[in-house]
C-alpha atoms as a PDB file:
ATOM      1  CA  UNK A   1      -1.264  22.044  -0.721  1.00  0.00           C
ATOM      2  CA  UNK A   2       1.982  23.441  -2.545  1.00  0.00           C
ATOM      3  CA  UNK A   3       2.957  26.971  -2.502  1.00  0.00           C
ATOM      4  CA  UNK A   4       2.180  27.957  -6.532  1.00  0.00           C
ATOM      5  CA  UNK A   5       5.814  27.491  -8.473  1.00  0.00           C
ATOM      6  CA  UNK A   6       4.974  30.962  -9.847  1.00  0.00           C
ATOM      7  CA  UNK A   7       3.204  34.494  -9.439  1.00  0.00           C
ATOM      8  CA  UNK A   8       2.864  36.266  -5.907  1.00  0.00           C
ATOM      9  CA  UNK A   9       3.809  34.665  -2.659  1.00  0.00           C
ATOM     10  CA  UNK A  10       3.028  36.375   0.701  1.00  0.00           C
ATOM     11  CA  UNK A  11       4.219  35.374   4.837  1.00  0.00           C
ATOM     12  CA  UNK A  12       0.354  34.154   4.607  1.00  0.00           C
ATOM     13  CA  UNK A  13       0.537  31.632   2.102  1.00  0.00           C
ATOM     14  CA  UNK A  14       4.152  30.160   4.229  1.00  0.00           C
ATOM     15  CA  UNK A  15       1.926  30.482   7.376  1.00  0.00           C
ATOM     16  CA  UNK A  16      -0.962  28.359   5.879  1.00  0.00           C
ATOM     17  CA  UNK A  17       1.321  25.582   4.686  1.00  0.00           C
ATOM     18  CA  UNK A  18       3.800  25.426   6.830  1.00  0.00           C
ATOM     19  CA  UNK A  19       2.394  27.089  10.283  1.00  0.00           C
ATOM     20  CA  UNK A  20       4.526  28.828  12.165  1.00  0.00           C
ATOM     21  CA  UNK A  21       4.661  31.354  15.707  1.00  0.00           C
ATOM     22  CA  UNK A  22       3.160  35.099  15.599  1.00  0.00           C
ATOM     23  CA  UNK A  23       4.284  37.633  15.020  1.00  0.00           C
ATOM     24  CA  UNK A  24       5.366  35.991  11.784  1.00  0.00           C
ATOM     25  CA  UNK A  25       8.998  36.661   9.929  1.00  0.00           C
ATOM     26  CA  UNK A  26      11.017  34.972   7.101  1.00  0.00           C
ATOM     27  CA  UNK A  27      13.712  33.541   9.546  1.00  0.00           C
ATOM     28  CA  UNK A  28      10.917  31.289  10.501  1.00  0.00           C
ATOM     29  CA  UNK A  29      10.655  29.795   7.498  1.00  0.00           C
ATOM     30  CA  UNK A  30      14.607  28.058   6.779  1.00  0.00           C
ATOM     31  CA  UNK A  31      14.482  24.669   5.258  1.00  0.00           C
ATOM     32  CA  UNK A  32      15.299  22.215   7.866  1.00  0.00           C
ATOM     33  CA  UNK A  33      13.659  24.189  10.706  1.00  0.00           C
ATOM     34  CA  UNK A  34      10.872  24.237  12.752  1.00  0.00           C
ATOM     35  CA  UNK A  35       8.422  24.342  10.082  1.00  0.00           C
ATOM     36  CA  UNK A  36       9.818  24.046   6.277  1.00  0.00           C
ATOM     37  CA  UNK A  37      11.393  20.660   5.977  1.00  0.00           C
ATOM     38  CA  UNK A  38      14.322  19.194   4.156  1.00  0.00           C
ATOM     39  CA  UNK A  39      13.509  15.916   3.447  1.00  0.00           C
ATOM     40  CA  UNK A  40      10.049  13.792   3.281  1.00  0.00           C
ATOM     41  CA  UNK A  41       9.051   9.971   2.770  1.00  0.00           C
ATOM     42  CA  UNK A  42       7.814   8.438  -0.694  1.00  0.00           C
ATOM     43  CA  UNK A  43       5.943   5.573  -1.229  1.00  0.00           C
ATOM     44  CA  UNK A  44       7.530   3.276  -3.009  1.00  0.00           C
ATOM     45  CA  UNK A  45       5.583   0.662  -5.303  1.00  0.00           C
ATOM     46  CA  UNK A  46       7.398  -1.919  -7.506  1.00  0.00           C
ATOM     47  CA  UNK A  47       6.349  -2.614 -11.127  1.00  0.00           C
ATOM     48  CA  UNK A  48       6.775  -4.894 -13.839  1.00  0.00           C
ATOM     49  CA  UNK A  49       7.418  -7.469 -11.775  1.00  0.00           C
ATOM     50  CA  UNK A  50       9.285 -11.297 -13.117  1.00  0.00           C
ATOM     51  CA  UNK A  51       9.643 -14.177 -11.975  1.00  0.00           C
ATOM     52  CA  UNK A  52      12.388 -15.664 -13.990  1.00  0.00           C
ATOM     53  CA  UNK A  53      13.200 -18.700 -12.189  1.00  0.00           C
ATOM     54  CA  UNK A  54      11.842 -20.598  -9.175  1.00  0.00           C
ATOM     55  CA  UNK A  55      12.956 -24.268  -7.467  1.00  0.00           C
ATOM     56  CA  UNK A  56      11.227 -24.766  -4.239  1.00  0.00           C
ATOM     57  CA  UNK A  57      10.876 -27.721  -2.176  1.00  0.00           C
ATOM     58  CA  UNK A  58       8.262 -26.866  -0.030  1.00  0.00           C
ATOM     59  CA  UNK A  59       8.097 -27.349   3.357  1.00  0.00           C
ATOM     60  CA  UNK A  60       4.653 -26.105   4.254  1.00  0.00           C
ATOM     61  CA  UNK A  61       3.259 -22.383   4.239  1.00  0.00           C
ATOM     62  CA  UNK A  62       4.951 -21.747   7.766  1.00  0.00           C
ATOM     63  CA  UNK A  63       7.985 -21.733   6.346  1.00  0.00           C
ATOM     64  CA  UNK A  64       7.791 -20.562   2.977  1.00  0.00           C
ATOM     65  CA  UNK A  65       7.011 -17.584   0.992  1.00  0.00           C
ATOM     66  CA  UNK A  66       6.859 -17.643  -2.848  1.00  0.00           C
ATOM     67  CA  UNK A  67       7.954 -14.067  -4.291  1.00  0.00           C
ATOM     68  CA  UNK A  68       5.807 -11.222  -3.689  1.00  0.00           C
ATOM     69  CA  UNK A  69       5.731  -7.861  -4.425  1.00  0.00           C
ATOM     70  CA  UNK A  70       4.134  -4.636  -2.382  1.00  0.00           C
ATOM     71  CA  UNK A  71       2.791  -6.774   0.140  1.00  0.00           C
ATOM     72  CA  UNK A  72       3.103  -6.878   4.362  1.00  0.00           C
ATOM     73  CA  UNK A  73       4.407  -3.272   3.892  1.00  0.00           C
ATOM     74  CA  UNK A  74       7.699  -4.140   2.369  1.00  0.00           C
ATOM     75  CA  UNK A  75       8.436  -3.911  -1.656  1.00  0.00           C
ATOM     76  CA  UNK A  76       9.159  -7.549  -2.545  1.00  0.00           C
ATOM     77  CA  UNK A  77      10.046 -10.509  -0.329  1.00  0.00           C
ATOM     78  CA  UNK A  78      11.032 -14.233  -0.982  1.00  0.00           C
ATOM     79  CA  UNK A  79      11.797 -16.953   1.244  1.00  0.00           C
ATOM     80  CA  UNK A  80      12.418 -20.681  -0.324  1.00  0.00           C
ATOM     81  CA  UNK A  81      13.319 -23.841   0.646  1.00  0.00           C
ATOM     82  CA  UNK A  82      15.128 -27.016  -1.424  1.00  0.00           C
ATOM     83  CA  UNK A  83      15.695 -30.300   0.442  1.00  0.00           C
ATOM     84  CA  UNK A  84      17.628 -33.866  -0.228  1.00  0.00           C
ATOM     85  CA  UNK A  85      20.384 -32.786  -2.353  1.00  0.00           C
ATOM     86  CA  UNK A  86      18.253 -30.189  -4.719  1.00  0.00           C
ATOM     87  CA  UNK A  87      19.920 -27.227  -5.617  1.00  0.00           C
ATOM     88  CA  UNK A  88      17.511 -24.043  -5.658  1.00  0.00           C
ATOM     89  CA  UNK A  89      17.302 -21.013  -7.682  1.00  0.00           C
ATOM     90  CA  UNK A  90      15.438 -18.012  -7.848  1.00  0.00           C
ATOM     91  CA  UNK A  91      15.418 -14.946 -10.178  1.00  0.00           C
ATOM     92  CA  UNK A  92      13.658 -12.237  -9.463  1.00  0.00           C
ATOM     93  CA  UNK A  93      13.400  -8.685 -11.107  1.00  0.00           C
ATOM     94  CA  UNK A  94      11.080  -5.392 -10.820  1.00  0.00           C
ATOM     95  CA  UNK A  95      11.085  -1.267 -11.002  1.00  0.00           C
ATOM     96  CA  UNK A  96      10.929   1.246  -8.775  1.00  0.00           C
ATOM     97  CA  UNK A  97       8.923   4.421  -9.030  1.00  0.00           C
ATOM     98  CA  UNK A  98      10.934   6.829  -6.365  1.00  0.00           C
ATOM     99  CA  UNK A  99      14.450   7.750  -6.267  1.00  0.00           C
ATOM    100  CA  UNK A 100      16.106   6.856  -2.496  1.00  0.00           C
ATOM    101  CA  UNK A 101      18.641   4.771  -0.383  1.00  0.00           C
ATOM    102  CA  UNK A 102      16.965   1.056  -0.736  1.00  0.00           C
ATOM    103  CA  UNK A 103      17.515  -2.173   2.183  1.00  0.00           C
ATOM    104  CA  UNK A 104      18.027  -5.276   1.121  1.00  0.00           C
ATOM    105  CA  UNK A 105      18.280  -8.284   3.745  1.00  0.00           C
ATOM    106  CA  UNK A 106      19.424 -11.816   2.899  1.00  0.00           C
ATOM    107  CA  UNK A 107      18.502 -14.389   4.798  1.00  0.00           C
ATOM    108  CA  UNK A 108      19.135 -18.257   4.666  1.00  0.00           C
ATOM    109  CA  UNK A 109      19.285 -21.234   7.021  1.00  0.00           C
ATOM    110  CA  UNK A 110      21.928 -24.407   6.502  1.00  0.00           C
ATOM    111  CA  UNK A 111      22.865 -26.903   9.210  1.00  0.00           C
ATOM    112  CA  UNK A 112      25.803 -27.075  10.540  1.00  0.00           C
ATOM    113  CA  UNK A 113      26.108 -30.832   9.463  1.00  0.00           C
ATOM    114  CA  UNK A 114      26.429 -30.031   6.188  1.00  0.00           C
ATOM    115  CA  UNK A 115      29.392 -28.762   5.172  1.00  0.00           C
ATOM    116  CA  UNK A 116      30.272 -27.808   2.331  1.00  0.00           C
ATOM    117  CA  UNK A 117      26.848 -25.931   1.321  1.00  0.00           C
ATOM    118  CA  UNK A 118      26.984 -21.904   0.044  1.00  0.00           C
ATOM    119  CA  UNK A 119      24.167 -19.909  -0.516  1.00  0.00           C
ATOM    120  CA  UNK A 120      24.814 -16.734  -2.891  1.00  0.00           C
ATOM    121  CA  UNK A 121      22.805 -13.566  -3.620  1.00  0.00           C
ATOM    122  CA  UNK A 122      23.759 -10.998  -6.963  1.00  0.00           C
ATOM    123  CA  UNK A 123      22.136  -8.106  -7.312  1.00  0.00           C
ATOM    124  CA  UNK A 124      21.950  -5.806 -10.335  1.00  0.00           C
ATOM    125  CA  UNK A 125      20.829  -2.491 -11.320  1.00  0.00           C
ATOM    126  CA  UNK A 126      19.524  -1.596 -14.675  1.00  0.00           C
ATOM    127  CA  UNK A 127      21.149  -5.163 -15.805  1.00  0.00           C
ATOM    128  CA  UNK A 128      24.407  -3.975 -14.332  1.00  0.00           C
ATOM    129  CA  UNK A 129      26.091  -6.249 -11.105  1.00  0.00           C
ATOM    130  CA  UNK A 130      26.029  -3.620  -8.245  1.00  0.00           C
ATOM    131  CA  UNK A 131      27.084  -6.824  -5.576  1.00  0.00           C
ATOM    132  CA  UNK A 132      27.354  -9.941  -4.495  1.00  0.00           C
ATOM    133  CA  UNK A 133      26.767 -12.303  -0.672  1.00  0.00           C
ATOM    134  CA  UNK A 134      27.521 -15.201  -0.071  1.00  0.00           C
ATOM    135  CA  UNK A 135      27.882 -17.731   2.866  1.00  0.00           C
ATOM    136  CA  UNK A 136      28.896 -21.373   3.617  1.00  0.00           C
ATOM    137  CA  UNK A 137      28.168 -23.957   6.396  1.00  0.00           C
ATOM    138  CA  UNK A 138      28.482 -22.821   9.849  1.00  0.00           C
ATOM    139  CA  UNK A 139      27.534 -22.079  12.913  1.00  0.00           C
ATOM    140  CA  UNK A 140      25.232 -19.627  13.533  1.00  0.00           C
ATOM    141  CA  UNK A 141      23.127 -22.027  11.023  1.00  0.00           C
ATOM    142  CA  UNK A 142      20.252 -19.093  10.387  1.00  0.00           C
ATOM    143  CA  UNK A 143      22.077 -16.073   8.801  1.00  0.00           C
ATOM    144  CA  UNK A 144      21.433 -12.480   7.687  1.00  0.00           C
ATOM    145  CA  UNK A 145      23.551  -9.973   6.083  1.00  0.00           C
ATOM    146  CA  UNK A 146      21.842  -6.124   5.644  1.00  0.00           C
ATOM    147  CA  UNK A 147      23.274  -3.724   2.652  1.00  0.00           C
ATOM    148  CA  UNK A 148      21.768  -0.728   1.091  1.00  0.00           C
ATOM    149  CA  UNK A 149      21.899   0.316  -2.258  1.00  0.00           C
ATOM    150  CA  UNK A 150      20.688   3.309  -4.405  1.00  0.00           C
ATOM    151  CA  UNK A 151      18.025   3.237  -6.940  1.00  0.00           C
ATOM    152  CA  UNK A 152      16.237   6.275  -9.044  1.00  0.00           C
ATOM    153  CA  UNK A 153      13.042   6.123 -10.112  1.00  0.00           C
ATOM    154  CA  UNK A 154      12.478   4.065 -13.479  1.00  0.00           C
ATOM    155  CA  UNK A 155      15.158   1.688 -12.298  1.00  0.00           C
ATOM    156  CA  UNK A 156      14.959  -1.637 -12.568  1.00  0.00           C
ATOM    157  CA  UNK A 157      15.918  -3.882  -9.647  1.00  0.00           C
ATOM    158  CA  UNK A 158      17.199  -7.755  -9.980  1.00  0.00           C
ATOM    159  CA  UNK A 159      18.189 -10.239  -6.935  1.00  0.00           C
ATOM    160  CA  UNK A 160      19.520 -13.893  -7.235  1.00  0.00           C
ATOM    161  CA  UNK A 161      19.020 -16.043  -5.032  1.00  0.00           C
ATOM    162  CA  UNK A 162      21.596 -19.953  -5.097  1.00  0.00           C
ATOM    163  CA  UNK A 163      21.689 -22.721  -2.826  1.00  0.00           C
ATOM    164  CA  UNK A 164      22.290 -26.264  -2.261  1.00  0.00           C
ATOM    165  CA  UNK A 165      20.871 -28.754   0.185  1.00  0.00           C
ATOM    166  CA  UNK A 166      21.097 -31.647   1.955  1.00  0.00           C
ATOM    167  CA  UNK A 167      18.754 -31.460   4.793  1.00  0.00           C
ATOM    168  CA  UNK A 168      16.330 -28.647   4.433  1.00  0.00           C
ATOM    169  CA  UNK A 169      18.306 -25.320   3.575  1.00  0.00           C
ATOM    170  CA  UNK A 170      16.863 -21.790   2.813  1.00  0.00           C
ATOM    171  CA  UNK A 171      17.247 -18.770   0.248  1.00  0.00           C
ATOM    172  CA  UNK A 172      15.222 -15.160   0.687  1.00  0.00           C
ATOM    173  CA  UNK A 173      15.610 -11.735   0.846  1.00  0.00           C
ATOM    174  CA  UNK A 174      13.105  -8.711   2.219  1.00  0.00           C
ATOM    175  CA  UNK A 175      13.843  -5.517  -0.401  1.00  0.00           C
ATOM    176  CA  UNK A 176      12.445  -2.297   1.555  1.00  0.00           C
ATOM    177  CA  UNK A 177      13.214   1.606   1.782  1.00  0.00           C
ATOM    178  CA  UNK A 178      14.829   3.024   5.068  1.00  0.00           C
ATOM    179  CA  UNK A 179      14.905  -0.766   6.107  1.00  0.00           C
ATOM    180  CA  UNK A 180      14.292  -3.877   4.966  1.00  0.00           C
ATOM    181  CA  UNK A 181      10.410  -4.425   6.646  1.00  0.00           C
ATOM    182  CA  UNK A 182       8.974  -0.722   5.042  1.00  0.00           C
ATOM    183  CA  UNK A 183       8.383   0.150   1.707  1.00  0.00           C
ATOM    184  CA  UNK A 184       9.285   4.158   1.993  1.00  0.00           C
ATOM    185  CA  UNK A 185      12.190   5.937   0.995  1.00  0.00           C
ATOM    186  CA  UNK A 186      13.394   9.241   2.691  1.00  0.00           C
ATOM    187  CA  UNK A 187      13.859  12.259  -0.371  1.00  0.00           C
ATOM    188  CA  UNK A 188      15.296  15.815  -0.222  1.00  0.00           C
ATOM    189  CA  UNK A 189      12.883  18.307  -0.474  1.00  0.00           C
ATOM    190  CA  UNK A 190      12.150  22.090  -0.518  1.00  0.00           C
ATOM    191  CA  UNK A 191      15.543  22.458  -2.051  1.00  0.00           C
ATOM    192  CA  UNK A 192      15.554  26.070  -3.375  1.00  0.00           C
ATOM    193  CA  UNK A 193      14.820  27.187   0.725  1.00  0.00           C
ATOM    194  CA  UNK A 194      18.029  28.568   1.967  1.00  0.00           C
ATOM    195  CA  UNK A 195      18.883  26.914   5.168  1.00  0.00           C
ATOM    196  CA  UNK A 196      20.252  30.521   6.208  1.00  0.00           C
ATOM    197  CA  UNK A 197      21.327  33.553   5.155  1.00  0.00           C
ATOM    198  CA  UNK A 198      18.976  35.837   2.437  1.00  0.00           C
ATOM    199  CA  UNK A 199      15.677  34.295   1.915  1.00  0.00           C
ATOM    200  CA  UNK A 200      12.860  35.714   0.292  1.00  0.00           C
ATOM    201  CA  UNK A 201       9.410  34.677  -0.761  1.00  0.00           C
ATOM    202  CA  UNK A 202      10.509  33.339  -4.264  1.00  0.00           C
ATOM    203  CA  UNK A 203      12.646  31.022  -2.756  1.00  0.00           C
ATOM    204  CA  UNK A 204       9.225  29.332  -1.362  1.00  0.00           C
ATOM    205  CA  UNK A 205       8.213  28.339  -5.400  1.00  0.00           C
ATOM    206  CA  UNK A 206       6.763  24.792  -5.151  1.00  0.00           C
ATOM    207  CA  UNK A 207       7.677  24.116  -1.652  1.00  0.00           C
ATOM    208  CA  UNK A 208       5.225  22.560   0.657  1.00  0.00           C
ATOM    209  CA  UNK A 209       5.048  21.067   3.755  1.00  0.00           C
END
């Protein structure tokens, strides 16, 4: 439970939400100590989720995973498969609902016989190109690239996904927070407690632990 954002604060109402060692003083109580911390993890959950477009040779539910959203602990996740020449696409677009550092991982898979093949990620914010992957034929065959990229709540997230074929060849991507497989972002908080210096029980105004 928060300390109140207004009215009278005492050590009592820091000791009951943050703890702390008796005999009890304000030094205790920095942000980024023992007890008041300076940052904490948010949930993320992605909404308004679109599909915009999808080409999949499939090559059985091993293998592939059709776009999902808020599922296996990670915020979205795709991972397609086009065969015998097809070229596949996919489109895919959401929000987020917390402000943080975000994790995107691209993954894709051509043989080394083929040459000549690229596979090629965008990704936007807010409609905006933020940046672009892309590889070609080559040894290793299975490939992944990891990049971060910051988001605020409300925005809207969109990933591309391009790639030709002529064996089988693969396109995906796993979108988390702190990394790619979780779906939490680490945030500042407690931002009016000094760190050191003068601190005083005002300071603690809609802190908690």
């Amino acid at each position: 439970m928060a300390i109140p954002s207004s009215g009278a604060v005492s050590i009592s109402d820091l000791v009951t939400e943050f703890g702390g060692t008796a005999p009890h003083s304000m030094s205790e109580y920095y942000r980024g100590g023992s007890f008041v911390p300076s940052t904490k993890q948010a949930t993320v959950t992605a909404g308004s989720t679109t599909i915009n477009q999808q080409v999949d040779a499939q090559r059985g539910s091993g293998y592939t995973t059709n776009p999902t959203w808020n599922s296996n602990g990670r915020i979205f996740t795709v991972y397609l498969w086009a065969d015998n020449g097809a070229n596949g696409v996919w489109d895919c677009q959401w929000t987020v609902n917390q402000t943080g550092t975000y994790t995107a991982s691209f993954n894709s898979f051509i043989s080394s016989a083929d040459g000549g093949l690229t596979t090629s990620f965008v990704i936007y914010k807010n409609g905006t190109q933020l940046d672009t992957y892309s590889r070609s034929t080559g040894d290793p065959e299975s490939r992944s690239e990891v990049r971060t990229y910051s988001y605020s709540s409300g925005d809207t997230v969109r990933i591309t996904g391009n790639w030709g074929s002529r064996g089988w060849a693969s396109c995906g991507c796993t979108f988390g927070g702190s990394s790619q497989d979780n779906n939490t972002v680490t945030q500042d908080t407690n931002t009016g407690v000094p760190t050191s210096g003068v601190i005083t029980l005002e300071d603690f105004y809609g802190s908690s632990a």
